[in-house]
C-alpha atoms as a PDB file:
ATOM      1  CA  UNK A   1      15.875 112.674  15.061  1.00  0.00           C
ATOM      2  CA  UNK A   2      12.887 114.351  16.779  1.00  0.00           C
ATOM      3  CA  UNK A   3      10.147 112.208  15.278  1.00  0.00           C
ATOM      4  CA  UNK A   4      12.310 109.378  15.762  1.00  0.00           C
ATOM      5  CA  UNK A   5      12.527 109.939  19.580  1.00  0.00           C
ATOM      6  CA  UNK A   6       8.703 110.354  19.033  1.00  0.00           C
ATOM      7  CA  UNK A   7       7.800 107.228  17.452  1.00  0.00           C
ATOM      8  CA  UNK A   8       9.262 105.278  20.135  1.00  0.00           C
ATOM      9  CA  UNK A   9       7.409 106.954  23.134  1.00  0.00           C
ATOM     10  CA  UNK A  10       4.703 104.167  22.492  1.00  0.00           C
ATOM     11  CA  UNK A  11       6.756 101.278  22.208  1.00  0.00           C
ATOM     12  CA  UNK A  12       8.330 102.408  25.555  1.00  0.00           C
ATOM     13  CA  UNK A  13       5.137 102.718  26.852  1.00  0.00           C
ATOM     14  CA  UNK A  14       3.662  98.961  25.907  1.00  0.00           C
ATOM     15  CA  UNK A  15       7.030  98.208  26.620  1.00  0.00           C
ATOM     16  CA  UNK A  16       7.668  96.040  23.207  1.00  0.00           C
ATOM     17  CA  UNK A  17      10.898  95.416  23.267  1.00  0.00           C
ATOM     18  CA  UNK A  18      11.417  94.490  19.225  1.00  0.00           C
ATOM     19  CA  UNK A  19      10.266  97.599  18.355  1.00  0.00           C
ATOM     20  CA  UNK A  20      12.531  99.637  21.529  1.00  0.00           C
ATOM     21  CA  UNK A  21      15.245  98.031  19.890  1.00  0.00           C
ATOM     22  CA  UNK A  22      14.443  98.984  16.157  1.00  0.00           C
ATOM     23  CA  UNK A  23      14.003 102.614  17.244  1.00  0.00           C
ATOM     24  CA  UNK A  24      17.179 102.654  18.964  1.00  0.00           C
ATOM     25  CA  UNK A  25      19.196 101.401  16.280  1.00  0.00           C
ATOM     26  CA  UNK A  26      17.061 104.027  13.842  1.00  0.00           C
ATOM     27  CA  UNK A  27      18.506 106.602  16.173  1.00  0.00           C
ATOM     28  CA  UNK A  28      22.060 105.293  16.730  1.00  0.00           C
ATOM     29  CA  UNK A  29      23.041 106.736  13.280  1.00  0.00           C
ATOM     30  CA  UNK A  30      22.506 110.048  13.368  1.00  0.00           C
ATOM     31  CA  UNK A  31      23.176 110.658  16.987  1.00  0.00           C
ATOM     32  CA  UNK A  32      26.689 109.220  16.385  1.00  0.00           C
ATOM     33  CA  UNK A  33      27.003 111.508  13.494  1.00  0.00           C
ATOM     34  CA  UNK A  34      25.813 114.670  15.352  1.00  0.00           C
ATOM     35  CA  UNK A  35      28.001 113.829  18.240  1.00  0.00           C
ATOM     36  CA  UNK A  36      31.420 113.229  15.249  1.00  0.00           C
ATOM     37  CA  UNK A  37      30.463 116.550  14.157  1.00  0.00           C
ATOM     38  CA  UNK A  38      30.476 118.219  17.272  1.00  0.00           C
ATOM     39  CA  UNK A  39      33.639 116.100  18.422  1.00  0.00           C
ATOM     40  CA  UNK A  40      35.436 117.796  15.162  1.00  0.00           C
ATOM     41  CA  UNK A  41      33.568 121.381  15.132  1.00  0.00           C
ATOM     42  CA  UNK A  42      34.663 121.501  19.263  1.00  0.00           C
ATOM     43  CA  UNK A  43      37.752 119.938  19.897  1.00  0.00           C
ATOM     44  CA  UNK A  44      39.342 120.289  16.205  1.00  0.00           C
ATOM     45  CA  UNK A  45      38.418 123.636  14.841  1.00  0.00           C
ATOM     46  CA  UNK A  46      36.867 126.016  18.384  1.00  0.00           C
ATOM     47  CA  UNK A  47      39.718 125.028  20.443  1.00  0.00           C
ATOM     48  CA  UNK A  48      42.534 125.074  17.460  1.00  0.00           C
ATOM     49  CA  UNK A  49      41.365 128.318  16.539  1.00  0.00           C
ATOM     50  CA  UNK A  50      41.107 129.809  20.590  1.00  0.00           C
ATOM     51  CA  UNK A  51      44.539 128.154  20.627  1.00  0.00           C
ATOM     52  CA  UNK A  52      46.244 130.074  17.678  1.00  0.00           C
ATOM     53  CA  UNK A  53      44.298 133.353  18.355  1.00  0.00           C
ATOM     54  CA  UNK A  54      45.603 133.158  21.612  1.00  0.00           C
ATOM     55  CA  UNK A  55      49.244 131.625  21.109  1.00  0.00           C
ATOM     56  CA  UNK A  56      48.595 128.673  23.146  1.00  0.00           C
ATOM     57  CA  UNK A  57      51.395 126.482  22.738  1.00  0.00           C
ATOM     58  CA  UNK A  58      49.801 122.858  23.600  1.00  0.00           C
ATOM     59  CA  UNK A  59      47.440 121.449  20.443  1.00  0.00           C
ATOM     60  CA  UNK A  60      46.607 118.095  22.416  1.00  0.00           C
ATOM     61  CA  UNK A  61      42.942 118.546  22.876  1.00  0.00           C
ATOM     62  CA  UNK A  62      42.474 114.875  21.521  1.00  0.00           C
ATOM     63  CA  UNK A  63      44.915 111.568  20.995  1.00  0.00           C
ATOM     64  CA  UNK A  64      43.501 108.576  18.853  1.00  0.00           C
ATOM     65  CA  UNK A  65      40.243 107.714  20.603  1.00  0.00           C
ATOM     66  CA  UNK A  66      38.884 106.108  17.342  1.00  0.00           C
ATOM     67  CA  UNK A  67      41.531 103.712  17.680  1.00  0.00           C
ATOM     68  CA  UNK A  68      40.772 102.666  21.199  1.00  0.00           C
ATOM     69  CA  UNK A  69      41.183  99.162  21.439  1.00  0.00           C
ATOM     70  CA  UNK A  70      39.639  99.504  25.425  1.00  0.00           C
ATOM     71  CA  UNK A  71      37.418 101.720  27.259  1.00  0.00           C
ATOM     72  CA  UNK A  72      39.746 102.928  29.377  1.00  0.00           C
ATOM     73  CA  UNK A  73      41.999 104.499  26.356  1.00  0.00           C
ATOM     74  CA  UNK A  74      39.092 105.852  24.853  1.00  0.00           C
ATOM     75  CA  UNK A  75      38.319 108.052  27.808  1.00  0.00           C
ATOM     76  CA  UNK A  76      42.479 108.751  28.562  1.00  0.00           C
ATOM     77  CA  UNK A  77      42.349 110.174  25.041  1.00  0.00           C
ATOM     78  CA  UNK A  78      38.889 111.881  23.777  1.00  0.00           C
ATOM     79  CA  UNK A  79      39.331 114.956  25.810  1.00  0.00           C
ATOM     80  CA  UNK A  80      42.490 115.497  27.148  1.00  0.00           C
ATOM     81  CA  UNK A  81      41.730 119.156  28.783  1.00  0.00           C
ATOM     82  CA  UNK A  82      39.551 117.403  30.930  1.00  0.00           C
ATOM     83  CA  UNK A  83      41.763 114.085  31.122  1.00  0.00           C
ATOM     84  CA  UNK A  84      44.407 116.014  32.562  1.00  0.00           C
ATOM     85  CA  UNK A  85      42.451 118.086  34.911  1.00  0.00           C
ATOM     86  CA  UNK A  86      40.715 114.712  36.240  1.00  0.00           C
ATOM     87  CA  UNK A  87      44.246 113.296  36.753  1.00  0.00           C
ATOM     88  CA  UNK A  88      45.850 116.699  38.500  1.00  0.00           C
ATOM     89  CA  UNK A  89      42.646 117.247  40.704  1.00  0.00           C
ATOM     90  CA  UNK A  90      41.152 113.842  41.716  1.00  0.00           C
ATOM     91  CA  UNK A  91      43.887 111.127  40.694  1.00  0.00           C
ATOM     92  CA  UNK A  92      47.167 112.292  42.009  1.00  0.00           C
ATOM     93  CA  UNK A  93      45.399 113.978  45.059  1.00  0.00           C
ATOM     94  CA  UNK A  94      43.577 110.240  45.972  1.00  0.00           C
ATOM     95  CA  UNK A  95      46.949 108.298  44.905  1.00  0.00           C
ATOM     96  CA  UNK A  96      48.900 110.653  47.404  1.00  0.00           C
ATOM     97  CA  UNK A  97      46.694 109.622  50.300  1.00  0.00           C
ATOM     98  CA  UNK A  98      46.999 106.152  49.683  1.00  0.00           C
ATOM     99  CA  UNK A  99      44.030 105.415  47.803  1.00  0.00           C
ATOM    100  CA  UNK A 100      44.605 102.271  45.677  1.00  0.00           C
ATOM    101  CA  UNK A 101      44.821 102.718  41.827  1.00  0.00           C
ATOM    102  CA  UNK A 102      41.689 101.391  41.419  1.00  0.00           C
ATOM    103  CA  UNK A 103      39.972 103.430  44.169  1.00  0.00           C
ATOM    104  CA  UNK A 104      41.637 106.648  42.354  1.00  0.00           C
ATOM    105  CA  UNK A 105      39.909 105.663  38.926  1.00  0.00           C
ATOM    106  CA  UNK A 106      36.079 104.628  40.764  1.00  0.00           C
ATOM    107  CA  UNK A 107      36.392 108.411  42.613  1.00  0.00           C
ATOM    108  CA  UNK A 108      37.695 110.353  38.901  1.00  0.00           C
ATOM    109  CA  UNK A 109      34.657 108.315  37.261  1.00  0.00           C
ATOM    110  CA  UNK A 110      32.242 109.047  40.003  1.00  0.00           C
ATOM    111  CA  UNK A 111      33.503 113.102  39.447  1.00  0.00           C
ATOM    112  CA  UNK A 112      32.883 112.681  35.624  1.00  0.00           C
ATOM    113  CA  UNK A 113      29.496 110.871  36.188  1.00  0.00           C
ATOM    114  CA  UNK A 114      28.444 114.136  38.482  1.00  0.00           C
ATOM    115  CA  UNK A 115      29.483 116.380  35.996  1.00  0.00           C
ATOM    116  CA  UNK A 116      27.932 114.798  33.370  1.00  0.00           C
ATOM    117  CA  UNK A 117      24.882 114.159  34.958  1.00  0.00           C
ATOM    118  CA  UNK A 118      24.928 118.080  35.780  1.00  0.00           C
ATOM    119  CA  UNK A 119      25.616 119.122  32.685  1.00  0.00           C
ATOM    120  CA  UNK A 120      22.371 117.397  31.226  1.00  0.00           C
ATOM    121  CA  UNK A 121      20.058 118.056  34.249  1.00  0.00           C
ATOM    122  CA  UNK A 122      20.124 121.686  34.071  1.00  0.00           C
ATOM    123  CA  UNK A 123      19.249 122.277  30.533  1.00  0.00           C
ATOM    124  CA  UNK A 124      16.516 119.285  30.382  1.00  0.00           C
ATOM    125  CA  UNK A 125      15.480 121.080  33.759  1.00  0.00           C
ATOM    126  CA  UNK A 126      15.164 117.444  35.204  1.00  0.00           C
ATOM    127  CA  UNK A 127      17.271 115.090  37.676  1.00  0.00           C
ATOM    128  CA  UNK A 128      17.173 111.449  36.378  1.00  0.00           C
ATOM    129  CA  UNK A 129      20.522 110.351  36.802  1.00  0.00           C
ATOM    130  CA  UNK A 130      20.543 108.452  33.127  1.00  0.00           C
ATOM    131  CA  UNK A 131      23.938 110.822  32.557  1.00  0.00           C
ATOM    132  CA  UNK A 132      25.216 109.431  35.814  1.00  0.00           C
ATOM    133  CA  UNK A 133      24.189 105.919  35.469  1.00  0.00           C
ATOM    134  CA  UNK A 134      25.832 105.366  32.017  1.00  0.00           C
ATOM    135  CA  UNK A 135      29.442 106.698  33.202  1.00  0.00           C
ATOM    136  CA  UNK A 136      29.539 104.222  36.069  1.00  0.00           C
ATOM    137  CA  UNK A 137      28.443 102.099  33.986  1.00  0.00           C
ATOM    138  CA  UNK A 138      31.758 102.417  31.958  1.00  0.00           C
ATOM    139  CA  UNK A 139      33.373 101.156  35.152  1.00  0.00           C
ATOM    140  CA  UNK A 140      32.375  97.272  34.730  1.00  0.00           C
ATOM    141  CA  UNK A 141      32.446  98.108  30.725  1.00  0.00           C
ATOM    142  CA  UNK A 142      36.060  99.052  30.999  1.00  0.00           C
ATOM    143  CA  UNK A 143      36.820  95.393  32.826  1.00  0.00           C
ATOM    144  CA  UNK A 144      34.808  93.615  30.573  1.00  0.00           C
ATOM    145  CA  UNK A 145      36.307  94.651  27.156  1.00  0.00           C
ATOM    146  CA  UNK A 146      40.270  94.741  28.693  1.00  0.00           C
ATOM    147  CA  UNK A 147      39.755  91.122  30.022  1.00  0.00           C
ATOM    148  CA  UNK A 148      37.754  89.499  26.741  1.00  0.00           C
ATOM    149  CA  UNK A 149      38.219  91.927  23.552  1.00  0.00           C
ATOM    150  CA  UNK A 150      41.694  92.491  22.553  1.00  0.00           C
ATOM    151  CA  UNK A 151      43.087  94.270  19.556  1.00  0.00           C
ATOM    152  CA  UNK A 152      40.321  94.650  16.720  1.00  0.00           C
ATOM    153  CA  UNK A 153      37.580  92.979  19.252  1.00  0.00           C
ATOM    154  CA  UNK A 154      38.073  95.787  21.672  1.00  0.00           C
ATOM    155  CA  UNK A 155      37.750  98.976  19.287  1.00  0.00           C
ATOM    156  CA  UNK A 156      34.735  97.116  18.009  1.00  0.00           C
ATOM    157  CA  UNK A 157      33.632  97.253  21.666  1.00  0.00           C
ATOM    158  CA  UNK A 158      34.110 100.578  22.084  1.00  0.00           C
ATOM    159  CA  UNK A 159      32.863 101.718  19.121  1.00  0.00           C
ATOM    160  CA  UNK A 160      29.694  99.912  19.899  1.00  0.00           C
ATOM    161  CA  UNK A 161      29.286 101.425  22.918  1.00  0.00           C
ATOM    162  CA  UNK A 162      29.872 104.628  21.439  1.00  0.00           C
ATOM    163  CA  UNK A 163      27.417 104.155  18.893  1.00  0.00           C
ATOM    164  CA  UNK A 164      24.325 102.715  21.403  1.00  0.00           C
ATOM    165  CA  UNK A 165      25.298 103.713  24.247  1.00  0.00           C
ATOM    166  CA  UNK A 166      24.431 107.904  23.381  1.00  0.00           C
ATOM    167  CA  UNK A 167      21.003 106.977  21.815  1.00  0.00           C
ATOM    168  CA  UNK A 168      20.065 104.687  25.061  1.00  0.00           C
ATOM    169  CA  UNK A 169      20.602 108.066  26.331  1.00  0.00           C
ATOM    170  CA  UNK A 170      18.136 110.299  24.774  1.00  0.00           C
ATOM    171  CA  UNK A 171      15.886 107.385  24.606  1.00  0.00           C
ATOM    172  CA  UNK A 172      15.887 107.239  28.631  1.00  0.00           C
ATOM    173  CA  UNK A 173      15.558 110.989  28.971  1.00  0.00           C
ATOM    174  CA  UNK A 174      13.142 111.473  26.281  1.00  0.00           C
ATOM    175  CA  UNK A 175      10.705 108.846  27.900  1.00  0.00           C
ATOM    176  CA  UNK A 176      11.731 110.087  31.473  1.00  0.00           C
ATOM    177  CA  UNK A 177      10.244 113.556  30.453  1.00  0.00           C
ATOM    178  CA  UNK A 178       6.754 112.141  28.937  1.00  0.00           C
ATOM    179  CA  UNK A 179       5.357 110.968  31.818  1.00  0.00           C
ATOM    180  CA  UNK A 180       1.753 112.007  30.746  1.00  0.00           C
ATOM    181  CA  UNK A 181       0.317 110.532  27.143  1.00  0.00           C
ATOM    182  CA  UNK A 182      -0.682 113.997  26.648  1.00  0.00           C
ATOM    183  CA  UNK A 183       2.467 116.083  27.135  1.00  0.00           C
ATOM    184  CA  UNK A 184       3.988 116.028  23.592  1.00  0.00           C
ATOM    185  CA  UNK A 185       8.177 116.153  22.695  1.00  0.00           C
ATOM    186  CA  UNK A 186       7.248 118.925  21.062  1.00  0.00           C
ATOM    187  CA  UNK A 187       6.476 120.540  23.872  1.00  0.00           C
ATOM    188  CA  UNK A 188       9.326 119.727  26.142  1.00  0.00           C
ATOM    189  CA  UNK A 189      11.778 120.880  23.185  1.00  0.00           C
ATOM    190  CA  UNK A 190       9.925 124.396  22.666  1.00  0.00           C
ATOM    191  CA  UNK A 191       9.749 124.773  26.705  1.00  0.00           C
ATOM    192  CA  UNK A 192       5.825 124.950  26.167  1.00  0.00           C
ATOM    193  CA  UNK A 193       3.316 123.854  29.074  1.00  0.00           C
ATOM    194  CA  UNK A 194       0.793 120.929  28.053  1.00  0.00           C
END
């Protein structure tokens, strides 16, 4: 993947948009990968194995998500651990107040877009709000695909979402931390000075 994210620094950087595209969909196969693997190392194998060594009753760490036929399943269902605590801490508590359904759902998204974008910043050691940008962006997403994809249509919308949506990603934060030609990828991923 590295020399991947490296051969596109320069199309980002003439800003030709044939080639952005070609290195994105170069990338979106074995980011997706990566990220399947993790989903089953994590959520199937770490937190089964946490959960027998520790007699945890409740197994539902994940529902169907690959069979998410809207956006708005797919993120009820990927991670329910954090689902639920979203629900329990920012849903019910808005709903209860009087927020409007819809109001409770922008402020749990806005929540998940802050942790996200936390959870990136402080490794890459830079605030660029990509992380941030791409969950609210699930917002209009999650209209779009209820109101025009249905059934097959829709998982295909999610899916490709899934798919692009991770390597648009690392694209954005890859070419946010390269703003010098001479500051290399290798040297942001080894923590190296110029």
């Amino acid at each position: 993947m590295v020399p991947t994210i490296q051969n596109s620094m320069k199309p980002f950087k003439d800003m030709d948009y044939s080639r952005i595209i070609e290195r994105l969909l170069k990338l979106a196969v074995p980011n997706h990968l990566i990220w399947l693997i993790f989903f089953y190392w994590f959520f199937h194998s770490c937190l089964n194995t946490v959960a027998e060594l520790m007699q945890f009753g409740d197994r539902e760490f994940y529902r169907d998500w690959w069979n998410a036929e809207s956006v708005t399943y797919f993120w009820q269902n990927w991670n329910i651990p954090v689902h639920r605590w979203c629900v329990r801490h920012f849903y019910k508590p808005m709903m209860r107040r009087g927020s409007s359904k819809w109001l409770a759902q922008v402020g749990v998204f806005l929540a998940s877009a802050f942790f996200h974008e936390y959870l990136v910043s402080i490794p890459l050691r830079m605030f660029r709000l990509w992380a941030f940008t791409g969950m609210i962006a699930q917002l209009p997403l999650a209209w779009i695909v209820s109101r025009f994809f249905r059934g097959n249509y829709g998982n295909a919308a999610v899916w490709v979402t899934l798919i692009i949506g991770q390597p648009v990603a690392v694209l954005m934060y890859a070419h946010s931390s390269l703003p010098r030609p001479e500051l290399t990828l290798h040297c942001v991923l080894k923590g190296l000075p110029p």
